[in-house]
C-alpha atoms as a PDB file:
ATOM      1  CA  UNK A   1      16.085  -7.419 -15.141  1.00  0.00           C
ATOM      2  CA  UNK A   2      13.626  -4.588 -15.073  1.00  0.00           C
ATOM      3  CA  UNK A   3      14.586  -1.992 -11.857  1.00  0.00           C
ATOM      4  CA  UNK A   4      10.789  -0.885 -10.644  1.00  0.00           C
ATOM      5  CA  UNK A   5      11.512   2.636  -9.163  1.00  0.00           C
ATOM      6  CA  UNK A   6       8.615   2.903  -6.794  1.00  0.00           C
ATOM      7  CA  UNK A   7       7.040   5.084  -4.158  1.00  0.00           C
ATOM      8  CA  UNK A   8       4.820   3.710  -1.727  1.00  0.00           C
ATOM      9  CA  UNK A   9       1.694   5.795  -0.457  1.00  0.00           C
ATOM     10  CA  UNK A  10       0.369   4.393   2.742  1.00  0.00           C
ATOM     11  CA  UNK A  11      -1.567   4.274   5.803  1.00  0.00           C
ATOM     12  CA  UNK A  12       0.887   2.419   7.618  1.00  0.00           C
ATOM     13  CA  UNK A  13       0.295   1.574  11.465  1.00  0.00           C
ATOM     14  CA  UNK A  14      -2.958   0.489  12.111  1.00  0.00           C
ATOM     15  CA  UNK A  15      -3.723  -3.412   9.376  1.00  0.00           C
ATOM     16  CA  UNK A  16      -0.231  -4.546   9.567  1.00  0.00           C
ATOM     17  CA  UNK A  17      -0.459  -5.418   6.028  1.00  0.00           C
ATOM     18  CA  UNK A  18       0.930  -1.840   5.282  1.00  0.00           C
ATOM     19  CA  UNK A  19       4.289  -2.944   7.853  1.00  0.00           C
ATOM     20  CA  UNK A  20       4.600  -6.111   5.656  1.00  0.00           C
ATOM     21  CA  UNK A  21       4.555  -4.552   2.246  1.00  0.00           C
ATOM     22  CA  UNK A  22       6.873  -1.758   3.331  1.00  0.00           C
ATOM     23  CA  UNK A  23       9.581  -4.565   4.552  1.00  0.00           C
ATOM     24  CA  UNK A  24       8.423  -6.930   1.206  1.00  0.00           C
ATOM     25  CA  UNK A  25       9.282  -4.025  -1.191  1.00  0.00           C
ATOM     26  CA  UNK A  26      12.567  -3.564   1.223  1.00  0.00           C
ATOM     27  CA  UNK A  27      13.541  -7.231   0.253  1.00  0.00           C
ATOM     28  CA  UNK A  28      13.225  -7.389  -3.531  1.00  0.00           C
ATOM     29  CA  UNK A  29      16.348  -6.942  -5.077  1.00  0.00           C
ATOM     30  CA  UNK A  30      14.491  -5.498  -8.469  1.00  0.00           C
ATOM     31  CA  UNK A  31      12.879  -2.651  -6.922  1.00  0.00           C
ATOM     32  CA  UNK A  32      14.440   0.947  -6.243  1.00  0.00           C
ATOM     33  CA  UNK A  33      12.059   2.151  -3.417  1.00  0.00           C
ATOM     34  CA  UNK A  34      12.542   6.369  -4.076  1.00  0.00           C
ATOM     35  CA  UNK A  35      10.179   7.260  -1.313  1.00  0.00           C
ATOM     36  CA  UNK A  36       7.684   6.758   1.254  1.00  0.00           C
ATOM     37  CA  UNK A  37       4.373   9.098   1.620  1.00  0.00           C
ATOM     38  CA  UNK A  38       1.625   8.582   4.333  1.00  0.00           C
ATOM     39  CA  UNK A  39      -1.966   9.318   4.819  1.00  0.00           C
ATOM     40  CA  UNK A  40      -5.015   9.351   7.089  1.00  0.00           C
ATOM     41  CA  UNK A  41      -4.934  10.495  10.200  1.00  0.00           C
ATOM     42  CA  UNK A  42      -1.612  10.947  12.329  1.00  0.00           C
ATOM     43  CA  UNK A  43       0.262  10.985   9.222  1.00  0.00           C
ATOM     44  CA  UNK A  44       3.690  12.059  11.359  1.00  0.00           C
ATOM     45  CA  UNK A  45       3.423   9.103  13.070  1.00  0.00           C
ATOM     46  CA  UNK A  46       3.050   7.075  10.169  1.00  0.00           C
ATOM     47  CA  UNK A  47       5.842   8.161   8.657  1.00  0.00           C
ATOM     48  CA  UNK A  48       8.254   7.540  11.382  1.00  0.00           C
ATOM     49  CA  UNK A  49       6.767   4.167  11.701  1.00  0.00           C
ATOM     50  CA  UNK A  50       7.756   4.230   7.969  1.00  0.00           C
ATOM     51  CA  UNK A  51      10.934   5.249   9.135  1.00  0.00           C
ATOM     52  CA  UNK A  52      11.654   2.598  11.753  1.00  0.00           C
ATOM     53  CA  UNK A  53      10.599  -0.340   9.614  1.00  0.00           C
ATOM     54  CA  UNK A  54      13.288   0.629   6.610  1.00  0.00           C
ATOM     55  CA  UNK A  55      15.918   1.486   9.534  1.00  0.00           C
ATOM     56  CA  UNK A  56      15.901  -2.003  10.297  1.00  0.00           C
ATOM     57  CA  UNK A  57      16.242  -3.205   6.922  1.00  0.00           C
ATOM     58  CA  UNK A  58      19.704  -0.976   6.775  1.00  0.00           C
ATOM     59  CA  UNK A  59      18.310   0.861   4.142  1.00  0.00           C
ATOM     60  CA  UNK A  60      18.093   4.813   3.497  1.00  0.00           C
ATOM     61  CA  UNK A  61      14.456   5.693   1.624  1.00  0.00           C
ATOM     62  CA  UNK A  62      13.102   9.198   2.678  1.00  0.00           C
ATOM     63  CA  UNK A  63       9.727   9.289   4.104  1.00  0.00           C
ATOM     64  CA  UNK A  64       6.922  12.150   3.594  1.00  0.00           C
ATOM     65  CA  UNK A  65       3.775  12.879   5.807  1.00  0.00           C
ATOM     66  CA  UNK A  66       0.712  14.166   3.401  1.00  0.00           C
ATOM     67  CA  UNK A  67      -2.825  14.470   4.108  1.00  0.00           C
ATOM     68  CA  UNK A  68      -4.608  13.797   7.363  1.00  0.00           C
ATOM     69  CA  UNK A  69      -8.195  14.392   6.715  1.00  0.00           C
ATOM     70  CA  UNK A  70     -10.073  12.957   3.314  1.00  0.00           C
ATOM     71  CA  UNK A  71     -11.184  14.919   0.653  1.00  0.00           C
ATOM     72  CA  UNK A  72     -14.902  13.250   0.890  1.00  0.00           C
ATOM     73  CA  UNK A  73     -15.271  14.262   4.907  1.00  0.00           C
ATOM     74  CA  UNK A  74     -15.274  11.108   6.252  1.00  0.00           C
ATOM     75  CA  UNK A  75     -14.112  10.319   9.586  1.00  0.00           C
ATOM     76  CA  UNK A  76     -10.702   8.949   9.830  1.00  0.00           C
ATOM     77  CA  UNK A  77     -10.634   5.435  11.797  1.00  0.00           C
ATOM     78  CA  UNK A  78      -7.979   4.952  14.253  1.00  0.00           C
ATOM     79  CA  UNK A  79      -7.950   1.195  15.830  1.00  0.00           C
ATOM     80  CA  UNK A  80      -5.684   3.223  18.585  1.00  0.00           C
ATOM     81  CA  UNK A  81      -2.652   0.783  18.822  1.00  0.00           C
ATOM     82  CA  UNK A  82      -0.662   2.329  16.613  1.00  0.00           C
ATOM     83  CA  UNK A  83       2.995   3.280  17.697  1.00  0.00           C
ATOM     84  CA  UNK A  84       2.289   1.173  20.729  1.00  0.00           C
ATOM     85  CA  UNK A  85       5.194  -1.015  20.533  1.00  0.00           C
ATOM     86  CA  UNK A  86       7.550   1.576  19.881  1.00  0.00           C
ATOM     87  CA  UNK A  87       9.844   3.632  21.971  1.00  0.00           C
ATOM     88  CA  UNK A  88      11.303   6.979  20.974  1.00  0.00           C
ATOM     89  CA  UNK A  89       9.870   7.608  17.701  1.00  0.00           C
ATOM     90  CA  UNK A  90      10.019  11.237  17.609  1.00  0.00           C
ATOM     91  CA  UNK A  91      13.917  10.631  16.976  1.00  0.00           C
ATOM     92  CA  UNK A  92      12.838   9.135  14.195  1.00  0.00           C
ATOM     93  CA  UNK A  93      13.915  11.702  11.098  1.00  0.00           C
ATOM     94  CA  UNK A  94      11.163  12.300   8.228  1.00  0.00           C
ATOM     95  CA  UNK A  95      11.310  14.852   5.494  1.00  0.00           C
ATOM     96  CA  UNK A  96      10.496  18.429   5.701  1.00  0.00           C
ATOM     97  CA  UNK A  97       8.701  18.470   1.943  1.00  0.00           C
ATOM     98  CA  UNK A  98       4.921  17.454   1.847  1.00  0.00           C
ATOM     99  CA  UNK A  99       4.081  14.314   0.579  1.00  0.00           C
ATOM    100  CA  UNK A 100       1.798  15.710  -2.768  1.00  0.00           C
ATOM    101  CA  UNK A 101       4.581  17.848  -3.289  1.00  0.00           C
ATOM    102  CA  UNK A 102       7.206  15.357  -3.689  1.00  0.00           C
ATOM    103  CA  UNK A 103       4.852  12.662  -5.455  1.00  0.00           C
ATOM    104  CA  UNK A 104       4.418  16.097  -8.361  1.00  0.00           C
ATOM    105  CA  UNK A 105       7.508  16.740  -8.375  1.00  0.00           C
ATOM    106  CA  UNK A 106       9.395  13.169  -8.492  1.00  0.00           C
ATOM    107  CA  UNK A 107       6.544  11.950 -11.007  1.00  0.00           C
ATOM    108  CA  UNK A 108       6.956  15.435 -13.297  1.00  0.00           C
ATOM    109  CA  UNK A 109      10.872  15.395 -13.303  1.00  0.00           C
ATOM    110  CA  UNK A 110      10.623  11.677 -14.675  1.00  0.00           C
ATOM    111  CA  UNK A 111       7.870  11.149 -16.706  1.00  0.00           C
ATOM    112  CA  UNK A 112       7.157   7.568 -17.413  1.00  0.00           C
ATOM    113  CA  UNK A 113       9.560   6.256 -14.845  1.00  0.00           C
ATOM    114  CA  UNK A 114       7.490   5.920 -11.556  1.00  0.00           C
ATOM    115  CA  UNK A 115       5.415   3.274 -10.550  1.00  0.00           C
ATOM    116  CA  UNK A 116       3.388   4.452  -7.533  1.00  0.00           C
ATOM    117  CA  UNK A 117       1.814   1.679  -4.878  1.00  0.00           C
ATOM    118  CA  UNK A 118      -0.939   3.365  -3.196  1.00  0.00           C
ATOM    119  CA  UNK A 119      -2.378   0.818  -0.313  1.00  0.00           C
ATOM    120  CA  UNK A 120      -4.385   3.412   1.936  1.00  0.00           C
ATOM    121  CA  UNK A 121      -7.224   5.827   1.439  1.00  0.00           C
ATOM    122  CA  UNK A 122      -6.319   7.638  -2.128  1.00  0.00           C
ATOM    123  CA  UNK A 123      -6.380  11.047  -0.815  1.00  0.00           C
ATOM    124  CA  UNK A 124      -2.678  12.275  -1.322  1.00  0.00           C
ATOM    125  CA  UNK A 125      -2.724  10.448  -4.964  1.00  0.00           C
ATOM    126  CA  UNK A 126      -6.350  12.660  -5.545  1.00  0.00           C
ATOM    127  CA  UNK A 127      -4.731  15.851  -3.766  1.00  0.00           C
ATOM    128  CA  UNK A 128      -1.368  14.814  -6.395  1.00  0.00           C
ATOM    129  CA  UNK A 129      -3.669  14.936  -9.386  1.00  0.00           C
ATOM    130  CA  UNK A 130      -5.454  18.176  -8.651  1.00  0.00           C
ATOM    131  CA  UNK A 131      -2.559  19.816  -7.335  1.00  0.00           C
ATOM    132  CA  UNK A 132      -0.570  19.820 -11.235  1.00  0.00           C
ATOM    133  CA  UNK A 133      -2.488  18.644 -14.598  1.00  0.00           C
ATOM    134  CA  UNK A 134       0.850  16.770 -15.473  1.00  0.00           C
ATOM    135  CA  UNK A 135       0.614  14.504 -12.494  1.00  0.00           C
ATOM    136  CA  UNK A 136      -1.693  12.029 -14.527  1.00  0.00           C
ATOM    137  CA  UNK A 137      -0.069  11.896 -17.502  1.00  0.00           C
ATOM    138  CA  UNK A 138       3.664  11.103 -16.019  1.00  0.00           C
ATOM    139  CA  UNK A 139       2.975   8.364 -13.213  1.00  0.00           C
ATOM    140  CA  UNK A 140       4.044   5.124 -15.024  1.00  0.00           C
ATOM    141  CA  UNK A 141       1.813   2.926 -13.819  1.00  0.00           C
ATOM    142  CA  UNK A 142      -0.355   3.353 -10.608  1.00  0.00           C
ATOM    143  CA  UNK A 143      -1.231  -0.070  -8.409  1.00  0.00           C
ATOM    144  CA  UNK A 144      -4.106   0.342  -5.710  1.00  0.00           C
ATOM    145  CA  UNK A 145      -5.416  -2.115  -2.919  1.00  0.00           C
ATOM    146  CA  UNK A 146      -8.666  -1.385  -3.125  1.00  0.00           C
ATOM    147  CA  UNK A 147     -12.587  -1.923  -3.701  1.00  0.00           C
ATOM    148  CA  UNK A 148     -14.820  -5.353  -4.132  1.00  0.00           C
ATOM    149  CA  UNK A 149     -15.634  -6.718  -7.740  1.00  0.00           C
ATOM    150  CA  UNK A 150     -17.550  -9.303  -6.238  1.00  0.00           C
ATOM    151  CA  UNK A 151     -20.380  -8.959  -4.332  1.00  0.00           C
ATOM    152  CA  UNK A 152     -21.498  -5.548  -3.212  1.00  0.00           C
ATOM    153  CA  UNK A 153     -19.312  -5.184   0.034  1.00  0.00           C
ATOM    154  CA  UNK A 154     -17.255  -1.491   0.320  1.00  0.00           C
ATOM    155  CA  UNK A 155     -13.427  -1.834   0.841  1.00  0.00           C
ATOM    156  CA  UNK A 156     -11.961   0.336   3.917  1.00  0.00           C
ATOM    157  CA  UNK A 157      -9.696   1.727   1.561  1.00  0.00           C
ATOM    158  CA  UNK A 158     -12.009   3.385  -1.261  1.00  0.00           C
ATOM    159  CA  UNK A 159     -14.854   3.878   1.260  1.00  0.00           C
ATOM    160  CA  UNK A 160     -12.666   5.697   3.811  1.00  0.00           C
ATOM    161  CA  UNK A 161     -12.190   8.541   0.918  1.00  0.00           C
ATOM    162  CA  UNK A 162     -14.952   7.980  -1.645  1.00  0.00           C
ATOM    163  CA  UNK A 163     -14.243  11.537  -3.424  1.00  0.00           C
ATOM    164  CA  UNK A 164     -10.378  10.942  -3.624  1.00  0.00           C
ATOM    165  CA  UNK A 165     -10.840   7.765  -5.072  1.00  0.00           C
ATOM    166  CA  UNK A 166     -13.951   8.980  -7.659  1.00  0.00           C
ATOM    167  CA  UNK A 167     -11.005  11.447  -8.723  1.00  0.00           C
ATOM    168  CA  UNK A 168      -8.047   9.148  -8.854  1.00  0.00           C
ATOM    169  CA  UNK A 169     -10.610   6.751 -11.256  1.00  0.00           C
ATOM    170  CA  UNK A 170     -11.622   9.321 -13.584  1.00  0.00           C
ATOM    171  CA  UNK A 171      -7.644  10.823 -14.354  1.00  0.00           C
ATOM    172  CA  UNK A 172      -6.488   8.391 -16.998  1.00  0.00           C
ATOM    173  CA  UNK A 173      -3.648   6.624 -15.238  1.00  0.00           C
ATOM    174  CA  UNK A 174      -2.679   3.501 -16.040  1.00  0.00           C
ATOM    175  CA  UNK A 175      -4.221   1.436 -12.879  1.00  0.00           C
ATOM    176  CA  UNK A 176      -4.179  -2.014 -11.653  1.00  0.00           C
ATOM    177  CA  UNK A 177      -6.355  -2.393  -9.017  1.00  0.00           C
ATOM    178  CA  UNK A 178      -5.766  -5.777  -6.701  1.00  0.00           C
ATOM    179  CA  UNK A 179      -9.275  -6.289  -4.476  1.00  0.00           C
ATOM    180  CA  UNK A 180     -10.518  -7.756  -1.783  1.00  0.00           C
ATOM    181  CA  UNK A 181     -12.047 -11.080  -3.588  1.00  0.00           C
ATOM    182  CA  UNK A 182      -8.290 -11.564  -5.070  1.00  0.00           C
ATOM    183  CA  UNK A 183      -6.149 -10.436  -1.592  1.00  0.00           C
ATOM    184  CA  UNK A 184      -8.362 -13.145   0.518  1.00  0.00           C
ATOM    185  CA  UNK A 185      -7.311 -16.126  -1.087  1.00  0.00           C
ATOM    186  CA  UNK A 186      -4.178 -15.338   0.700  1.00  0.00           C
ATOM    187  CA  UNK A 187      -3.749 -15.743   4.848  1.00  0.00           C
ATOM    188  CA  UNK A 188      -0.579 -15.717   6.554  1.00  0.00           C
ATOM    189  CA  UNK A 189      -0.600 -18.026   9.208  1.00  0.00           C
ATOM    190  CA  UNK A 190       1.621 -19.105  12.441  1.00  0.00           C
ATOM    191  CA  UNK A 191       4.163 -21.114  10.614  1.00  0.00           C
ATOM    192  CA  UNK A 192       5.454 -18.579   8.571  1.00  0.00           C
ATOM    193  CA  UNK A 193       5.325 -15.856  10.822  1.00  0.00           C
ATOM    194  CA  UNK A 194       7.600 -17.832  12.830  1.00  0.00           C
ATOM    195  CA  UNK A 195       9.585 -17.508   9.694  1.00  0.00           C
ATOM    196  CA  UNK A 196       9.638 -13.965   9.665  1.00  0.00           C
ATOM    197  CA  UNK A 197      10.854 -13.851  13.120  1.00  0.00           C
ATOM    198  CA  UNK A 198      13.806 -15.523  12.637  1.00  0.00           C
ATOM    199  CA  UNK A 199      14.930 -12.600  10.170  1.00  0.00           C
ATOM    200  CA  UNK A 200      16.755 -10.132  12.672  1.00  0.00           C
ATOM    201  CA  UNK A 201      15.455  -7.000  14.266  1.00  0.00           C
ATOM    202  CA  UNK A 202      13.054  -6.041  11.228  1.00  0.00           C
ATOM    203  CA  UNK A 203      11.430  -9.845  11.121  1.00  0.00           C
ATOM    204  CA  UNK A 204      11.286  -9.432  15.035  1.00  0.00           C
ATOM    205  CA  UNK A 205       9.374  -5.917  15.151  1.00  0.00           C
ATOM    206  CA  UNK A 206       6.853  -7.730  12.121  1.00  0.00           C
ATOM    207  CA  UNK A 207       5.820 -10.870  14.410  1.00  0.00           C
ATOM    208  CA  UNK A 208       5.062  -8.289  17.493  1.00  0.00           C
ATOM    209  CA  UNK A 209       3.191  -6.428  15.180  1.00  0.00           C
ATOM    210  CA  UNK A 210       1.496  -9.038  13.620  1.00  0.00           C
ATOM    211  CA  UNK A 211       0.315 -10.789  16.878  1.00  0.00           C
ATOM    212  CA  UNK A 212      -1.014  -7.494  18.410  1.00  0.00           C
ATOM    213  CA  UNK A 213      -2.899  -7.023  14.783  1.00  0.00           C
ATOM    214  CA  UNK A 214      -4.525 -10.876  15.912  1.00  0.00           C
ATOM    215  CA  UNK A 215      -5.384  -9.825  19.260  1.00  0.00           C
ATOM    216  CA  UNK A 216      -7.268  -6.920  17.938  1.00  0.00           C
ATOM    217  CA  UNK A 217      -9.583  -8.845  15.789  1.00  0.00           C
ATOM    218  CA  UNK A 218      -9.167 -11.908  17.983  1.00  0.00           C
ATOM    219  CA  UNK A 219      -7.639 -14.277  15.355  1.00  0.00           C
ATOM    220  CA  UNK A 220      -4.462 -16.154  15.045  1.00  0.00           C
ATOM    221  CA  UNK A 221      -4.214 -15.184  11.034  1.00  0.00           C
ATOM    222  CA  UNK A 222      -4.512 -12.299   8.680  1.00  0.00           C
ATOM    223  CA  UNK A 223      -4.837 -11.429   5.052  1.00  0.00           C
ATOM    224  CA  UNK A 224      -1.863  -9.662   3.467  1.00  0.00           C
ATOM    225  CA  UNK A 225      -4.081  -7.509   1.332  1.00  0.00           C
ATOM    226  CA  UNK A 226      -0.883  -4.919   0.725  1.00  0.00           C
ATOM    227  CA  UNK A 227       1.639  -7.519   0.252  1.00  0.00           C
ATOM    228  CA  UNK A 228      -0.071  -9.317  -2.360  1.00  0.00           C
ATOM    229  CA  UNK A 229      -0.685  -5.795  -4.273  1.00  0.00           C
ATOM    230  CA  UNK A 230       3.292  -5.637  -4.429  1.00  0.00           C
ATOM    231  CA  UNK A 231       3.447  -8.256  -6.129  1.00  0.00           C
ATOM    232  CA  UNK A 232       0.674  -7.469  -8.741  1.00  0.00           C
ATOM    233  CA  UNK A 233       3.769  -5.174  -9.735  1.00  0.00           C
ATOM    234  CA  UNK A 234       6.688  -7.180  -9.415  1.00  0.00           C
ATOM    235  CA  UNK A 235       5.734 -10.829 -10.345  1.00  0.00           C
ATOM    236  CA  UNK A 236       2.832 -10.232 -12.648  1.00  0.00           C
ATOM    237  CA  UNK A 237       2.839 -14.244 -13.887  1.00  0.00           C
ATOM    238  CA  UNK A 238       1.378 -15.057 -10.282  1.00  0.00           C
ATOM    239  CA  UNK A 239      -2.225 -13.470 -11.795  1.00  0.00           C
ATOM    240  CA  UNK A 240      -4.402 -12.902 -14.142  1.00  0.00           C
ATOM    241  CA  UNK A 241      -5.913  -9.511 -15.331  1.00  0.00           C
ATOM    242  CA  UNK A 242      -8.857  -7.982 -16.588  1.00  0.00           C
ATOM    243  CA  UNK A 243      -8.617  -6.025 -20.019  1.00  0.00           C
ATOM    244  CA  UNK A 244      -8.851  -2.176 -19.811  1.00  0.00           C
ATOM    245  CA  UNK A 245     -11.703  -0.381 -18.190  1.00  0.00           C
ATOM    246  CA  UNK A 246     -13.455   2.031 -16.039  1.00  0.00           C
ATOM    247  CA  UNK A 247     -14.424   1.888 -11.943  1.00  0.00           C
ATOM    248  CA  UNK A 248     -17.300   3.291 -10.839  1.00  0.00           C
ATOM    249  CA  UNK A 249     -17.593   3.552  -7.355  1.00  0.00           C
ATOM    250  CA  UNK A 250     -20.805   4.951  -5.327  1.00  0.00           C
ATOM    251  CA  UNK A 251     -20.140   8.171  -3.169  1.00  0.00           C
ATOM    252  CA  UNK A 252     -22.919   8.214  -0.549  1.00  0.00           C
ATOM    253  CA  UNK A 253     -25.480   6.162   1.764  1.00  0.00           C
ATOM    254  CA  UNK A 254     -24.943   3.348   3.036  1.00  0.00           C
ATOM    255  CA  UNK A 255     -23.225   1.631  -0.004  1.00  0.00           C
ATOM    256  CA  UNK A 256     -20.627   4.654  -0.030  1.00  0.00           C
ATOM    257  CA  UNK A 257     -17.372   2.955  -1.142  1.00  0.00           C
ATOM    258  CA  UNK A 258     -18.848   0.219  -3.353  1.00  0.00           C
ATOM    259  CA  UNK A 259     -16.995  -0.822  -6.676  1.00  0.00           C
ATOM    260  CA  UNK A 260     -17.646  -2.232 -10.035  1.00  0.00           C
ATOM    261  CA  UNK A 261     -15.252  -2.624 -12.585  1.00  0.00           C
ATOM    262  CA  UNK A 262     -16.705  -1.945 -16.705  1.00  0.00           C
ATOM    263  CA  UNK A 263     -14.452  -3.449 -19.152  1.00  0.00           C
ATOM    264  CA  UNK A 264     -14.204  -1.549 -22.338  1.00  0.00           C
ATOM    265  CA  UNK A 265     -13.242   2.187 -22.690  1.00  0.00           C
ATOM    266  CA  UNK A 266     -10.497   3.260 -20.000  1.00  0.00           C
ATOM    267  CA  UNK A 267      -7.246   2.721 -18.445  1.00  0.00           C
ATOM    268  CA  UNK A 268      -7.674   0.370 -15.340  1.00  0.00           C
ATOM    269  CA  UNK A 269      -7.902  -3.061 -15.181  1.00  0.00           C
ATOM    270  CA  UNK A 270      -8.598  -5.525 -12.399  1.00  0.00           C
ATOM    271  CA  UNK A 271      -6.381  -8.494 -11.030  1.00  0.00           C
ATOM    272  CA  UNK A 272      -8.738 -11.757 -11.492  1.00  0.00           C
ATOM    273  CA  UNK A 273      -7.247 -14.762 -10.357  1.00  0.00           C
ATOM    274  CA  UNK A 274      -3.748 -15.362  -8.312  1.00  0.00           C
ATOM    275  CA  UNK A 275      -2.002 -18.458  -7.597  1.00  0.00           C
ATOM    276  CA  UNK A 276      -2.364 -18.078  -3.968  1.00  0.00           C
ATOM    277  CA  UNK A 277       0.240 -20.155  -2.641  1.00  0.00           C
ATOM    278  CA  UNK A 278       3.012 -19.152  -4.250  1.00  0.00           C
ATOM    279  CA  UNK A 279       2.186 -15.273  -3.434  1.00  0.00           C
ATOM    280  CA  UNK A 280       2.069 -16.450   0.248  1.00  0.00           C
ATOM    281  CA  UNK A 281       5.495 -18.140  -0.522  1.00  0.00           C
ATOM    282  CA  UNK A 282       6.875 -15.049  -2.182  1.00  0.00           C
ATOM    283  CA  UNK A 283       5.433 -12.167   0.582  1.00  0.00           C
ATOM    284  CA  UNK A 284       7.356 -13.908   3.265  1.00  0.00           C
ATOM    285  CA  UNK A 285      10.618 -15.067   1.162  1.00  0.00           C
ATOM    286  CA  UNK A 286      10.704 -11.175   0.466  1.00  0.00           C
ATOM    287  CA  UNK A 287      10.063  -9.775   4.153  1.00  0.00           C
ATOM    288  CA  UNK A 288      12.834 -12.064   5.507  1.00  0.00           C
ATOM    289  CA  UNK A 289      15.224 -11.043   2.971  1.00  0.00           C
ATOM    290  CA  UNK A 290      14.801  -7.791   3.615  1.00  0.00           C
ATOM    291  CA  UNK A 291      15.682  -8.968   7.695  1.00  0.00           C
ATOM    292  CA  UNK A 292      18.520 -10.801   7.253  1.00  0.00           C
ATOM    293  CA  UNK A 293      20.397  -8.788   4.330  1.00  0.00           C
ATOM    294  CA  UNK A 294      21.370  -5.839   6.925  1.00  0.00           C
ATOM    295  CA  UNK A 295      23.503  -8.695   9.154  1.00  0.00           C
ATOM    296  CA  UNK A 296      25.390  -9.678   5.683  1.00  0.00           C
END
């Protein structure tokens, strides 16, 4: 079997989608997880969120802070609980290195290797690209959460850095982009987050932040958008996808952040359909893996 050496870029901390695919890619035995990189906003904190999550799991994965403020000038949204059910997390030890600098540098040094799982605002993957021309070319295969190819609704993601996300499109990576019409077929529900919480420390720290991510929007549910992205990677038979394209995506006015997907000449293609119950099955198996495997 295949070892998918991966490093996730992400906005961790505020959806708890990010929390769940961090501890899902922390359970899968096939994937060597090389590095963590955040962005948007209080990227520090991020990180050592990052930090305490794979500290649970008994794992060591280094963790880099990047870019705080998007290339397009948007303002960065902050829901304002984040960190708020931790204690201490300036003990919490993150790497020195900036997060574009290691992404160039790991992707350069082994071209054709790296898969890179960008699930926030694309600004340190667009900072990445612009930063070194070689960037492009040696990323394996990049896999976004991202964008709306149905109907004409923006995704937080690609709106929250429109530029970054023009750029990132317009590079010639490979790109599999999972969006929102795909990631809502999926909802994780009571019963299996009482799952998760029987899955030690890590599965504990998930269900608190789960239920404060309900009592934010008011809901006793949420859609995994992240965790269903990893598996777009990982377990590729659980969906369908487009043929190569192009995304174009508008950059201002109200529709700012809007997607469509052209099939033909390009490098991306678009995840279609998903068998949505077994990808429900498969995020939690994963996140409670990675929960119970440090107690072995």
């Amino acid at each position: 079997m295949r070892t998918h050496r991966i490093i996730l870029d992400t906005d961790l901390g505020t959806d708890v989608d990010d929390a769940m695919a961090l501890s899902q890619l922390l359970g899968i035995s096939d994937v060597d997880l090389i590095g963590v990189t955040t962005v948007y906003g209080d990227v520090a904190l991020r990180a050592r969120l990052a930090r305490r999550i794979i500290g649970l799991s008994g794992r060591e994965v280094p963790v880099y802070a990047g870019r705080e403020e998007t290339l397009s000038g948007r303002e960065v949204w902050w829901a304002g609980h984040e960190g708020e059910l931790h204690d201490d997390l300036e003990t919490e030890r993150i790497e020195d290195e900036d997060a574009v600098d290691f992404l160039v540098k790991t992707a350069i040094a082994q071209p054709g290797e790296i898969d890179v799982m960008a699930i926030g605002p694309l600004t340190n993957i667009a900072a990445a690209i612009r930063a070194d021309d070689r960037f492009a070319g040696a990323v394996r295969h990049l896999w976004i959460m991202g964008g709306a190819f149905v109907g004409d609704e923006p995704e937080h993601n690609l709106r929250s850095d429109s530029a970054a996300a023009e750029i990132v499109f317009s590079a010639g990576i490979p790109t599999t982009v999972t969006g929102l019409e795909i990631t809502r077929f999926v909802e994780i529900r009571k019963d299996q987050v009482n799952r998760m919480g029987h899955a030690g420390d890590l599965g504990r720290l998930l269900v608190a932040e789960i239920e404060q991510w309900w009592r934010f929007w008011n809901e006793e549910w949420n859609v995994p958008h992240d965790p269903v992205t990893v598996l777009t990677l990982v377990e590729p038979e659980l969906f369908a996808f487009s043929g190569t394209g192009s995304i174009r995506i508008e950059r201002t006015g109200d529709g700012e952040g809007r997607t469509s997907f052209q099939p033909g000449e390009g490098t991306i293609r678009v995840v279609q359909q998903i068998d949505a119950v077994a990808v429900a099955e498969r995020i939690v198996d994963a996140i409670v893996e990675a929960g119970t495997v440090v107690s072995r």
